[in-house]
C-alpha atoms as a PDB file:
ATOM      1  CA  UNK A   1      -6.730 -30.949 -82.262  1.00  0.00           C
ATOM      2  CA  UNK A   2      -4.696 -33.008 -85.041  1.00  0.00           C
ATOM      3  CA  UNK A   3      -3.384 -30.205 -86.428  1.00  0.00           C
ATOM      4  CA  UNK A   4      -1.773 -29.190 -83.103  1.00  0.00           C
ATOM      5  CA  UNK A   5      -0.795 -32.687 -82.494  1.00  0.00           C
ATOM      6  CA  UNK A   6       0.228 -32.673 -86.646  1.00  0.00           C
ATOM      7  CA  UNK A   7       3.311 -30.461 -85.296  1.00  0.00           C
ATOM      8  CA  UNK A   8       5.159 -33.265 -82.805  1.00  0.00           C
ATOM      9  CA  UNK A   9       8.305 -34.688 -83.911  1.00  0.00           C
ATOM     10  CA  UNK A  10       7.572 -38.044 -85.751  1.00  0.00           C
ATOM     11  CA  UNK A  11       9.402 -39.924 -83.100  1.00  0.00           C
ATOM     12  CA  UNK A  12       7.170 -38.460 -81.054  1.00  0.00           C
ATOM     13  CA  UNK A  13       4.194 -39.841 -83.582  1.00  0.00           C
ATOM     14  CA  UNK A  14       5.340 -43.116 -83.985  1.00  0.00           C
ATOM     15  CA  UNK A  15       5.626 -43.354 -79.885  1.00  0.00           C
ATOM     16  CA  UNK A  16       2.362 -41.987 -79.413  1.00  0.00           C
ATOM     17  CA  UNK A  17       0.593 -45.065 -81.911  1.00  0.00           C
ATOM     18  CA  UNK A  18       3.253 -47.615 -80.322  1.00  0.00           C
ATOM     19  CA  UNK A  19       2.225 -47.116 -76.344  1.00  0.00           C
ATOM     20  CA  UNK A  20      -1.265 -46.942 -77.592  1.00  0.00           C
ATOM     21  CA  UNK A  21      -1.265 -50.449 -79.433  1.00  0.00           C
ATOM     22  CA  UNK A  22       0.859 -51.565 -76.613  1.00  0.00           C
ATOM     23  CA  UNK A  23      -2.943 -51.172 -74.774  1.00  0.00           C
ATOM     24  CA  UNK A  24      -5.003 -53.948 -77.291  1.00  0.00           C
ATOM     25  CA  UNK A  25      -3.553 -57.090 -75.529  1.00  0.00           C
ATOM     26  CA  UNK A  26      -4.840 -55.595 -72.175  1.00  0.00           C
ATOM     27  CA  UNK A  27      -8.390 -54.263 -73.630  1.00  0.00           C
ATOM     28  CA  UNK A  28      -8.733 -57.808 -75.842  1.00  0.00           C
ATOM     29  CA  UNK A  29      -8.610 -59.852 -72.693  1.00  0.00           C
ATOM     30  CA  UNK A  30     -11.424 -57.425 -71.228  1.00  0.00           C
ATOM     31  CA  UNK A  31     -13.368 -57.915 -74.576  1.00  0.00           C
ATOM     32  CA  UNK A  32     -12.508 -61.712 -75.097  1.00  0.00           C
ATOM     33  CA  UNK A  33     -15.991 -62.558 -75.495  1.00  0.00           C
ATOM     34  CA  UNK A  34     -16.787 -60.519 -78.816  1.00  0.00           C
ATOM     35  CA  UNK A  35     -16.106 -62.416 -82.257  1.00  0.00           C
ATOM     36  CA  UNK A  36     -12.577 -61.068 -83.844  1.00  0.00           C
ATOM     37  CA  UNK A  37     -14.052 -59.363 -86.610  1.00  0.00           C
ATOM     38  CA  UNK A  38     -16.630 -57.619 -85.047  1.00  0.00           C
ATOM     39  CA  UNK A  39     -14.332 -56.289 -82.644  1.00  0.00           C
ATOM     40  CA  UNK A  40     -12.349 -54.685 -85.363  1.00  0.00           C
ATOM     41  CA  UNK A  41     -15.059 -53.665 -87.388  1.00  0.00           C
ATOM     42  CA  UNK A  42     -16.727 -52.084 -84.267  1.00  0.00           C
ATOM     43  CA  UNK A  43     -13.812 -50.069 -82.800  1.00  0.00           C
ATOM     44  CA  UNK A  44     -12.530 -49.335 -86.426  1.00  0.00           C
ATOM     45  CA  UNK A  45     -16.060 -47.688 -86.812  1.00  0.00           C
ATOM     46  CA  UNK A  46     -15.203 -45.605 -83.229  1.00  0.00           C
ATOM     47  CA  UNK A  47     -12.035 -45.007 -84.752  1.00  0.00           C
ATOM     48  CA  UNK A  48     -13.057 -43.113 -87.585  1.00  0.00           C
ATOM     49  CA  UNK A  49     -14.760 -40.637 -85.340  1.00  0.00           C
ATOM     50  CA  UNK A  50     -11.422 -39.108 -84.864  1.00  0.00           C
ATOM     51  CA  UNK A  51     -11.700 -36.681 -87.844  1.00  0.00           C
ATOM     52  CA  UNK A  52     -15.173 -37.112 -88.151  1.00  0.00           C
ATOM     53  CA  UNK A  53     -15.367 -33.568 -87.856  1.00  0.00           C
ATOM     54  CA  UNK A  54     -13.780 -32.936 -91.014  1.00  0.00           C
ATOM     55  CA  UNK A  55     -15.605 -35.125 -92.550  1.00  0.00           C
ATOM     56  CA  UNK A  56     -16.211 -33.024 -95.792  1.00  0.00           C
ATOM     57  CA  UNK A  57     -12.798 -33.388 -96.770  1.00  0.00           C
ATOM     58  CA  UNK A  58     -12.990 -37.523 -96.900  1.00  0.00           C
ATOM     59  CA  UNK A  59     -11.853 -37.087-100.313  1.00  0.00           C
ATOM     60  CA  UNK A  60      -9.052 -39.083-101.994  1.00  0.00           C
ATOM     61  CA  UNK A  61      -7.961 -40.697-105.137  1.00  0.00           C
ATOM     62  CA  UNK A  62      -9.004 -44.001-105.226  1.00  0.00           C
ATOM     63  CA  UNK A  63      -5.694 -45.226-105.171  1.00  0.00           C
ATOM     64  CA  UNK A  64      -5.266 -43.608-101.144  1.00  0.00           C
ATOM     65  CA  UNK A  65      -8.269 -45.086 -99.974  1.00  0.00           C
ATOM     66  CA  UNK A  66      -7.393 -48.334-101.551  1.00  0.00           C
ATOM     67  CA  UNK A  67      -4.031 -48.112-100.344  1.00  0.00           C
ATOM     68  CA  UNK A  68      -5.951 -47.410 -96.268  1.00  0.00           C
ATOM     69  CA  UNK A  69      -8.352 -50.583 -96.435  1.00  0.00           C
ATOM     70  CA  UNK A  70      -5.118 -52.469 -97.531  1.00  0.00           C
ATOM     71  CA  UNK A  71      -3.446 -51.783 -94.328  1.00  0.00           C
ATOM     72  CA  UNK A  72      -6.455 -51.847 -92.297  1.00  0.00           C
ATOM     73  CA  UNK A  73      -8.241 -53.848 -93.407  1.00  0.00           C
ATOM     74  CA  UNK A  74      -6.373 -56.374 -95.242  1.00  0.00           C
ATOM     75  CA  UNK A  75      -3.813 -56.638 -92.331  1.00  0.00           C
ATOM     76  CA  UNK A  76      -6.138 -57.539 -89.750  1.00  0.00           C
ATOM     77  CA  UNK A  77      -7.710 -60.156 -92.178  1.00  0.00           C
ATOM     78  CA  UNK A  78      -4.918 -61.829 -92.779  1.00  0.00           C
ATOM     79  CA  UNK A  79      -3.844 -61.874 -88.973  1.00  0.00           C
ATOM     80  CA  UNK A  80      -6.979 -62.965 -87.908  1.00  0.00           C
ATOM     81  CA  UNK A  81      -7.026 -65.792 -90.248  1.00  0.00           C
ATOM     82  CA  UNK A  82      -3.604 -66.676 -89.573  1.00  0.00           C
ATOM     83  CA  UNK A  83      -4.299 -67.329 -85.535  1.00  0.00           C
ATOM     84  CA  UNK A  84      -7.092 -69.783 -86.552  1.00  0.00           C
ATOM     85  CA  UNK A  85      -5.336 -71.737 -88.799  1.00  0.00           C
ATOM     86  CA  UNK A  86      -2.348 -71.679 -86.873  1.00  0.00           C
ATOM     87  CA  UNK A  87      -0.729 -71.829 -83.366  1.00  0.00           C
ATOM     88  CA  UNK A  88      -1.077 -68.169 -81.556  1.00  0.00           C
ATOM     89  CA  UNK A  89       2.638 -67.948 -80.703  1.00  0.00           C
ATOM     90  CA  UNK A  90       3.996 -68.910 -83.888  1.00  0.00           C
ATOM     91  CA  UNK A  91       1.742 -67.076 -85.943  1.00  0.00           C
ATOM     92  CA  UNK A  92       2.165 -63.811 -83.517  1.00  0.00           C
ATOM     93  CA  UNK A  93       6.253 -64.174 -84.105  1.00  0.00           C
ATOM     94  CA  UNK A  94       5.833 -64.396 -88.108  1.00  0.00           C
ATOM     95  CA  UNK A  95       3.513 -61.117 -87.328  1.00  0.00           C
ATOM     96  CA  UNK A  96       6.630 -59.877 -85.756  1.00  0.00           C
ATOM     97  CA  UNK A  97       8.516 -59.758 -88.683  1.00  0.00           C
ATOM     98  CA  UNK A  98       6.646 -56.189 -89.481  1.00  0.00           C
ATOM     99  CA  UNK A  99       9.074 -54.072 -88.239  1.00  0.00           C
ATOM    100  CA  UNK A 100      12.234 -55.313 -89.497  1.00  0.00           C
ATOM    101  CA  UNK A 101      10.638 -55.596 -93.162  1.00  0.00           C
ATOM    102  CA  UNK A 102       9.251 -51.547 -92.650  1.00  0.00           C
ATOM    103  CA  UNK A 103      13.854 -51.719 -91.634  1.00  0.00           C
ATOM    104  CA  UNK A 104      14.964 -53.781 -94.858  1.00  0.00           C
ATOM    105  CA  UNK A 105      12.665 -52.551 -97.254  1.00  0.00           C
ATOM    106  CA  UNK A 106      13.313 -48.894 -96.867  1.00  0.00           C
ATOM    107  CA  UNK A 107      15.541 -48.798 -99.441  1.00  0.00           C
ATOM    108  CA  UNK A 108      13.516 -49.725-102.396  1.00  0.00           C
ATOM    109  CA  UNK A 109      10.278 -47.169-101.156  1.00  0.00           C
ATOM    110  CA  UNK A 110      12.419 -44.073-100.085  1.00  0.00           C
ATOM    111  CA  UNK A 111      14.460 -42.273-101.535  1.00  0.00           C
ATOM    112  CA  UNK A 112      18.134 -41.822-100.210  1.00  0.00           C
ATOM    113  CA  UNK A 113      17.420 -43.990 -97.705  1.00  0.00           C
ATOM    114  CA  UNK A 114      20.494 -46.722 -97.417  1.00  0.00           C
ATOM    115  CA  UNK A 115      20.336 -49.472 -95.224  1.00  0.00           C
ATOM    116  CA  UNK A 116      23.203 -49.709 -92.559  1.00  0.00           C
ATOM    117  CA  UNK A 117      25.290 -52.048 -90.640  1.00  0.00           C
ATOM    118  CA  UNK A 118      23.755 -50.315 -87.674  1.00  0.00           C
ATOM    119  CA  UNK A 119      19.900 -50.629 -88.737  1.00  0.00           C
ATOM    120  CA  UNK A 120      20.511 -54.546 -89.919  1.00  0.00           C
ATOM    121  CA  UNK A 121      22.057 -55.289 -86.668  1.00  0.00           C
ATOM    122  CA  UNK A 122      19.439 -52.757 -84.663  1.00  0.00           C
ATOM    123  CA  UNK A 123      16.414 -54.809 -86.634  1.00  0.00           C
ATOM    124  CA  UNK A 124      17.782 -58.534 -85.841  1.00  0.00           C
ATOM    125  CA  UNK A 125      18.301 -57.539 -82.219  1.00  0.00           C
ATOM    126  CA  UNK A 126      14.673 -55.989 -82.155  1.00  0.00           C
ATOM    127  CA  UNK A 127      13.044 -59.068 -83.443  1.00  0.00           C
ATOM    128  CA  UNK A 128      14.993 -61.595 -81.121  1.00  0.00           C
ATOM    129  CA  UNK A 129      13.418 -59.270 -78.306  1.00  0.00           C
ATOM    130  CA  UNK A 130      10.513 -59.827 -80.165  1.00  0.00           C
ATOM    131  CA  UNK A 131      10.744 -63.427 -80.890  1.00  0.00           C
ATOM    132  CA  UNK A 132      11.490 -64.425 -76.965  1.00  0.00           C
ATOM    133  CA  UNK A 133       9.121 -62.416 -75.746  1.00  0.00           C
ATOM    134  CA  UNK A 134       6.288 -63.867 -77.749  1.00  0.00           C
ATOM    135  CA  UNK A 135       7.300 -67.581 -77.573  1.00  0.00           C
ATOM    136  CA  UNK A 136       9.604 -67.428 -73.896  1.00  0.00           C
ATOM    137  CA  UNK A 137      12.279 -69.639 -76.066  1.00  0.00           C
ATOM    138  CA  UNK A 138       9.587 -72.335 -76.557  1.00  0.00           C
ATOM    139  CA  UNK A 139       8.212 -72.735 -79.882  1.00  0.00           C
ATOM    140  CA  UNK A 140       8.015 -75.118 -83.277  1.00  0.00           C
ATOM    141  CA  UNK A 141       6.714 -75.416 -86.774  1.00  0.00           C
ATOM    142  CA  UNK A 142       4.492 -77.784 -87.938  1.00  0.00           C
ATOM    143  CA  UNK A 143       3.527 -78.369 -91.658  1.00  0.00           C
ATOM    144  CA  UNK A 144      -0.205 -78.769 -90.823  1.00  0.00           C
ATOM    145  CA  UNK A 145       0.149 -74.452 -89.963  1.00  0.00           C
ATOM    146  CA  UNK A 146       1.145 -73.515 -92.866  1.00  0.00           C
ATOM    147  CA  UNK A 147      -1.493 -71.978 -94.487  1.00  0.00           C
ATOM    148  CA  UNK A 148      -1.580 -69.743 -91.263  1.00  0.00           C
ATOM    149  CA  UNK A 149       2.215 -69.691 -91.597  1.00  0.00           C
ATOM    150  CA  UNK A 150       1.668 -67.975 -94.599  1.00  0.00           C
ATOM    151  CA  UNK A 151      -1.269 -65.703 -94.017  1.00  0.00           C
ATOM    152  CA  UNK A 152       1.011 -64.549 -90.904  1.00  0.00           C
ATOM    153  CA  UNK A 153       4.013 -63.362 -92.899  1.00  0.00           C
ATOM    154  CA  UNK A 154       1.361 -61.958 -95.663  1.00  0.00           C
ATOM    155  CA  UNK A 155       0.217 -60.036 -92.770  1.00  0.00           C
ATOM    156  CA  UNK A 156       3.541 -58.667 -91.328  1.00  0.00           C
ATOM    157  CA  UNK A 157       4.123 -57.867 -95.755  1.00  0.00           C
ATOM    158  CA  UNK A 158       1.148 -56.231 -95.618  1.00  0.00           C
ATOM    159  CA  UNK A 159       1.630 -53.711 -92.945  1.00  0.00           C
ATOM    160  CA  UNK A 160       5.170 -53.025 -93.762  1.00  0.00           C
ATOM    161  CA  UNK A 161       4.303 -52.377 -97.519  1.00  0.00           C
ATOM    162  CA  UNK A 162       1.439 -49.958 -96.368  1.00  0.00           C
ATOM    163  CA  UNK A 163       3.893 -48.161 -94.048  1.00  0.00           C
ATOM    164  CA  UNK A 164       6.316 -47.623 -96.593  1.00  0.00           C
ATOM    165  CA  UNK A 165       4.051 -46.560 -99.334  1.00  0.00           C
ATOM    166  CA  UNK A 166       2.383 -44.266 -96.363  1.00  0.00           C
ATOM    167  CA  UNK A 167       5.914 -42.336 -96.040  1.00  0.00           C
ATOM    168  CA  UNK A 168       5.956 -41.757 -99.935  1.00  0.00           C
ATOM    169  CA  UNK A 169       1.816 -39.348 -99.618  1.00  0.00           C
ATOM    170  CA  UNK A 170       3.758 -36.562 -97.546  1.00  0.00           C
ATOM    171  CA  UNK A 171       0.959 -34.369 -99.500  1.00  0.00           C
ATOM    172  CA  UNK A 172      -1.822 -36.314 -98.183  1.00  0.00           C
ATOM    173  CA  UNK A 173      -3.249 -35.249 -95.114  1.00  0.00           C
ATOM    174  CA  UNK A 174      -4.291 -37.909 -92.345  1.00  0.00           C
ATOM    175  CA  UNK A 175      -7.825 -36.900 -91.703  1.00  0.00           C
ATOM    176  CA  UNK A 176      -8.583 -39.206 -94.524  1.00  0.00           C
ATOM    177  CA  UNK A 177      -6.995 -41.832 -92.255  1.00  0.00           C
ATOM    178  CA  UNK A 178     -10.509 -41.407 -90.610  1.00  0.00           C
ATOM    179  CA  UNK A 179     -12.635 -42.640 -93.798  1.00  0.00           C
ATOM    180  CA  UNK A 180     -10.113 -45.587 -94.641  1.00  0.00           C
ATOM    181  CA  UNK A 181     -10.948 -46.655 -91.151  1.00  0.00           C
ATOM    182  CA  UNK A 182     -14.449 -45.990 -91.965  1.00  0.00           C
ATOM    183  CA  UNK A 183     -14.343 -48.614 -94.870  1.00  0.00           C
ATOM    184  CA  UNK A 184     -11.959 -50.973 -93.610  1.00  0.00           C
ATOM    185  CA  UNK A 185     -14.788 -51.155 -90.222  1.00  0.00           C
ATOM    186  CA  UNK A 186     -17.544 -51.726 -92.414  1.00  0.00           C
ATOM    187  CA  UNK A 187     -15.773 -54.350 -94.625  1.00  0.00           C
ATOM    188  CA  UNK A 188     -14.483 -55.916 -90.626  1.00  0.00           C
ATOM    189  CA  UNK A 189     -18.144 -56.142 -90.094  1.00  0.00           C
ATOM    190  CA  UNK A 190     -19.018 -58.095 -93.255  1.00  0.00           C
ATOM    191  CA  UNK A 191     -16.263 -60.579 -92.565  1.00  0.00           C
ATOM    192  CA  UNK A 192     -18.335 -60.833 -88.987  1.00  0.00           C
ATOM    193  CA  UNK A 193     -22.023 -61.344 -90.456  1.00  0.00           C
ATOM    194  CA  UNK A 194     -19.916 -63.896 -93.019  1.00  0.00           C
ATOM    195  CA  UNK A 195     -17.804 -65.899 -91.260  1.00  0.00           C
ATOM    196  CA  UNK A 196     -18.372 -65.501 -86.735  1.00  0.00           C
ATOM    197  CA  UNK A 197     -21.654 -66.146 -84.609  1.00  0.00           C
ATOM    198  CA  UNK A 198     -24.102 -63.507 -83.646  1.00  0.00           C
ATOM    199  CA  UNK A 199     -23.230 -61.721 -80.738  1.00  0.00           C
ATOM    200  CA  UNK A 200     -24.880 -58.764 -78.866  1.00  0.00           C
ATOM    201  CA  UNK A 201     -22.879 -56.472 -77.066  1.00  0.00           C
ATOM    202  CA  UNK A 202     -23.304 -56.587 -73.265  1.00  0.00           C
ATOM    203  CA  UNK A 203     -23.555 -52.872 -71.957  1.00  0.00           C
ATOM    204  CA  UNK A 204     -19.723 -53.549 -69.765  1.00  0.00           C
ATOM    205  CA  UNK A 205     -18.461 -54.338 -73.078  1.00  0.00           C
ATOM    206  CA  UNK A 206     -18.472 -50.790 -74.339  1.00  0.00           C
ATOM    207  CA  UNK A 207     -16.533 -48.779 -72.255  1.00  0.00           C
ATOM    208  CA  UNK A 208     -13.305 -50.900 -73.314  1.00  0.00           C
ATOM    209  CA  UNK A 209     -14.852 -50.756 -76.823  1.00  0.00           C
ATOM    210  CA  UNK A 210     -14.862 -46.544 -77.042  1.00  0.00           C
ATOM    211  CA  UNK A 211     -11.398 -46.472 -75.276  1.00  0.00           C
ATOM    212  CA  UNK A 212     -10.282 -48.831 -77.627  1.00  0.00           C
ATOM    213  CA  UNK A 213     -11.934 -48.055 -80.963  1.00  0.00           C
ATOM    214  CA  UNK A 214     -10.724 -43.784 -80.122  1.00  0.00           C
ATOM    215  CA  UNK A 215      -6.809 -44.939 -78.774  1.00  0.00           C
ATOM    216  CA  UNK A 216      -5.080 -48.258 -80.330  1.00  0.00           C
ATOM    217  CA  UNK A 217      -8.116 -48.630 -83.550  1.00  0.00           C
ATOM    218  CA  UNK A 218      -8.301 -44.849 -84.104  1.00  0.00           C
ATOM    219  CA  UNK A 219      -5.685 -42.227 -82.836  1.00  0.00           C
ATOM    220  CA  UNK A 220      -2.439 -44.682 -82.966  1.00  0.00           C
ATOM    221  CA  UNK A 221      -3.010 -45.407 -87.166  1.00  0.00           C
ATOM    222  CA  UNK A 222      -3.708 -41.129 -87.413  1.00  0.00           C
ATOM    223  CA  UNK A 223      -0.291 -41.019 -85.353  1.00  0.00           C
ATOM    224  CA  UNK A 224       1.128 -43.780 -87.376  1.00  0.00           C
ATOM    225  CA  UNK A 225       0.301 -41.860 -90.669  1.00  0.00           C
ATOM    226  CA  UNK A 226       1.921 -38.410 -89.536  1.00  0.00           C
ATOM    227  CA  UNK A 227       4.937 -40.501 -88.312  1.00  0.00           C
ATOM    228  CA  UNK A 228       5.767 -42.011 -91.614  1.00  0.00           C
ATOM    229  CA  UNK A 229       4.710 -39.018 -93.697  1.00  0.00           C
ATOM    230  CA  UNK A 230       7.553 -36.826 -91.640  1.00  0.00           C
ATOM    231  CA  UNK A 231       9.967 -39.278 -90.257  1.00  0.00           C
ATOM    232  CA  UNK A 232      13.020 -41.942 -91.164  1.00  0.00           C
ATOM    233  CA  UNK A 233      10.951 -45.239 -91.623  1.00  0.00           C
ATOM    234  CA  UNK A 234      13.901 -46.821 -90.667  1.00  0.00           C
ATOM    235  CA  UNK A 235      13.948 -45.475 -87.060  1.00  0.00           C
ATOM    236  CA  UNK A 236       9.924 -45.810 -86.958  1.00  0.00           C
ATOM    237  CA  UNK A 237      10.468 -49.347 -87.449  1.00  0.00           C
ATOM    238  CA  UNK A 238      12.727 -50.505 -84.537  1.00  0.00           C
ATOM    239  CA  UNK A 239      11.114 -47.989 -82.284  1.00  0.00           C
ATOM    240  CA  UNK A 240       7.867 -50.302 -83.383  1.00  0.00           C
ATOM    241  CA  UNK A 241       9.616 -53.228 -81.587  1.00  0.00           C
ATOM    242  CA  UNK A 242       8.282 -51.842 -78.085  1.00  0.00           C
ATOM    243  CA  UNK A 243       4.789 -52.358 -78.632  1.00  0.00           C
ATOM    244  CA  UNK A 244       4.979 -56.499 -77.646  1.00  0.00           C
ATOM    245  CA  UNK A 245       7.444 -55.254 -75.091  1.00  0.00           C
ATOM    246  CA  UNK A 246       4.914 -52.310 -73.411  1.00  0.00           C
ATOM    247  CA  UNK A 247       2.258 -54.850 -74.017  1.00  0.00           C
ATOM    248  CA  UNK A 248       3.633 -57.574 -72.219  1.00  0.00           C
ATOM    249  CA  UNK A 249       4.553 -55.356 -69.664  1.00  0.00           C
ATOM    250  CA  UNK A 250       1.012 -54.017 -68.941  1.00  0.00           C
ATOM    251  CA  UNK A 251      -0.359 -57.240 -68.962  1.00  0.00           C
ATOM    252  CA  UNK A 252       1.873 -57.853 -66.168  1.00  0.00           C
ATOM    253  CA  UNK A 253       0.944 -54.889 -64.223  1.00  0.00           C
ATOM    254  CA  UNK A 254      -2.788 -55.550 -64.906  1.00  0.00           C
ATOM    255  CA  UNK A 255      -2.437 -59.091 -63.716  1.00  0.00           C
ATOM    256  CA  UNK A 256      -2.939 -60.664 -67.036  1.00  0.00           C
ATOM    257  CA  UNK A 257       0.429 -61.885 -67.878  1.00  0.00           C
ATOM    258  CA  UNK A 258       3.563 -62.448 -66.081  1.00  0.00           C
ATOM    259  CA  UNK A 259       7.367 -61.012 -67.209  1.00  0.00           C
ATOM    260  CA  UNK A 260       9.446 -63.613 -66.549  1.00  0.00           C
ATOM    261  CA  UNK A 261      13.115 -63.895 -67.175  1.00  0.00           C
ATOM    262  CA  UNK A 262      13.343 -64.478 -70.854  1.00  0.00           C
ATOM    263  CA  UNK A 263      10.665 -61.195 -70.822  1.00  0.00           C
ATOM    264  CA  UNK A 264      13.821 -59.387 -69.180  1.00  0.00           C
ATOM    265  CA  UNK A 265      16.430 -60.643 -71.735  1.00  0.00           C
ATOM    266  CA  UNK A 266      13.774 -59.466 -74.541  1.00  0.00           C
ATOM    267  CA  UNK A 267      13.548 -56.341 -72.947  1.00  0.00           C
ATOM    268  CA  UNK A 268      17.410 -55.579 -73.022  1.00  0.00           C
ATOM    269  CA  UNK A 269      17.295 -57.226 -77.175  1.00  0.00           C
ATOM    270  CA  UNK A 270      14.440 -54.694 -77.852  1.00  0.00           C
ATOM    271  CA  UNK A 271      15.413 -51.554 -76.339  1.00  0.00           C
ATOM    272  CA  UNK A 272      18.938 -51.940 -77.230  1.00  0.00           C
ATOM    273  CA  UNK A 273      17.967 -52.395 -80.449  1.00  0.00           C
ATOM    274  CA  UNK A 274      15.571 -49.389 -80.753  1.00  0.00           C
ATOM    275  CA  UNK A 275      18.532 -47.499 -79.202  1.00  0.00           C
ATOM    276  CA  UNK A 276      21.648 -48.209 -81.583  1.00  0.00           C
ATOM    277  CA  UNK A 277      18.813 -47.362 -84.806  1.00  0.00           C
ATOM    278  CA  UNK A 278      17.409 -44.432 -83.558  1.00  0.00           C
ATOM    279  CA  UNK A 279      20.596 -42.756 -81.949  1.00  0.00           C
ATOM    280  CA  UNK A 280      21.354 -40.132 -83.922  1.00  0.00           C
ATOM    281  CA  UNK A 281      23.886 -40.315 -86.475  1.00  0.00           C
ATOM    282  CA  UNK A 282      25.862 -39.935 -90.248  1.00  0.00           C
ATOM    283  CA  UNK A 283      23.707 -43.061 -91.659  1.00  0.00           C
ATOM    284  CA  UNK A 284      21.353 -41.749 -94.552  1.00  0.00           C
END
């Protein structure tokens, strides 16, 4: 199955993981009784059973598994930390800031890669989406936050440096996605027995657990990894900005959320954006 699926267009990749993180807001609320970190750990673990299959050829340098529990696992730490020491909205918008660092840092991780009038301007617009959409226009800084501040942006650094340095292991094939989700779960369930309560799953809880821990925690980052290996990071990116969009959205349609008008000025920002980067064009 991935090698078929190995043979889409990275657009078509980086779509795939985007509608299927679009999905964890939804599944979370379904699941808001489990402890953070053993949610991850737990679906990560589900995840992994992707390529399980192949599981005799879960070998890799050091440096590439390293380089996997630093974007899966450290990434999630960091967020995770950030939304308790800080307020959810402003810590989610900092989080934000993923995408247009995967836009502006391109240049110094890929080669012949120049950033553009068009991808600055295609980035800012994205993240204003963004930005309104996650705070409705409301929204403030306090000094008290800002050691959540921080972990935030380290977060949005963290997943945008793994992305980039992703694009650059063309010659490393994803199944070994599956084992750095593998570790990353089992270091996600450390942090649980560590730092959260004890909590036993009910038996309603796993159903949203398998369908997340195989889509958003398991096929999106194998989806993510074929993207960046084959595709302009720079279009990946923006096209990244409709996940808080699609997610908003199905909240709505799930009767979780409302979209209210800001949500429809955000949604003009964000495609718009993803449009005017990813049309094609002379830009290298």
């Amino acid at each position: 199955m991935l090698s078929r699926v190995a043979r889409l267009p990275p657009l078509v990749h980086a779509l795939c993981a985007v509608l299927l993180w679009s999905t964890v807001a939804t599944l979370s609320v379904t699941l808001r009784a489990v402890p953070p970190f053993l949610l991850v750990g737990t679906t990560l673990l589900i995840g992994s059973l992707v390529s399980v299959h192949r599981i005799r050829d879960w070998r890799a340098p050091w440096r590439v598994l390293a380089l996997g529990v630093y974007g899966l696992f450290a990434y999630h730490f960091a967020l995770f930390v950030a939304l308790r020491r800080a307020p959810a909205i402003e810590a989610n918008l900092i989080n934000y800031l993923w995408p247009l660092l995967i836009v502006v840092l391109t240049p110094l991780f890929v080669r012949g890669k120049r950033l553009g009038l068009r991808h600055v301007l295609a980035a800012l617009s994205g993240f204003c989406g963004a930005a309104l959409l996650a705070t409705g226009g409301k929204f403030s800084f306090a000094w008290q936050y800002a050691s959540g501040y921080a972990l935030a942006l380290a977060a949005a650094l963290i997943w945008s440096t793994y992305s980039l340095m992703t694009s650059r292991l063309g010659s490393v094939s994803s199944v070994l996605v599956g084992m750095c989700c593998a570790v990353s779960g089992a270091l996600a369930l450390l942090c649980h027995a560590a730092f959260e309560p004890a909590y036993v799953f009910a038996a309603g809880d796993w159903p949203a657990l398998i369908v997340m821990g195989l889509g958003p925690m398991g096929l999106a980052f194998f989806a993510w990894d074929a993207a960046l290996k084959r595709g302009d990071p720079r279009a990946i990116g923006l096209l990244s900005y409709l996940t808080p969009l699609l997610s908003t959205s199905l909240l709505a349609a799930t009767g979780y959320g409302t979209l209210s008008g800001p949500g429809l000025v955000a949604m003009l920002l964000i495609v718009g954006g993803a449009l005017l980067g990813t049309w094609p064009g002379k830009a290298r």
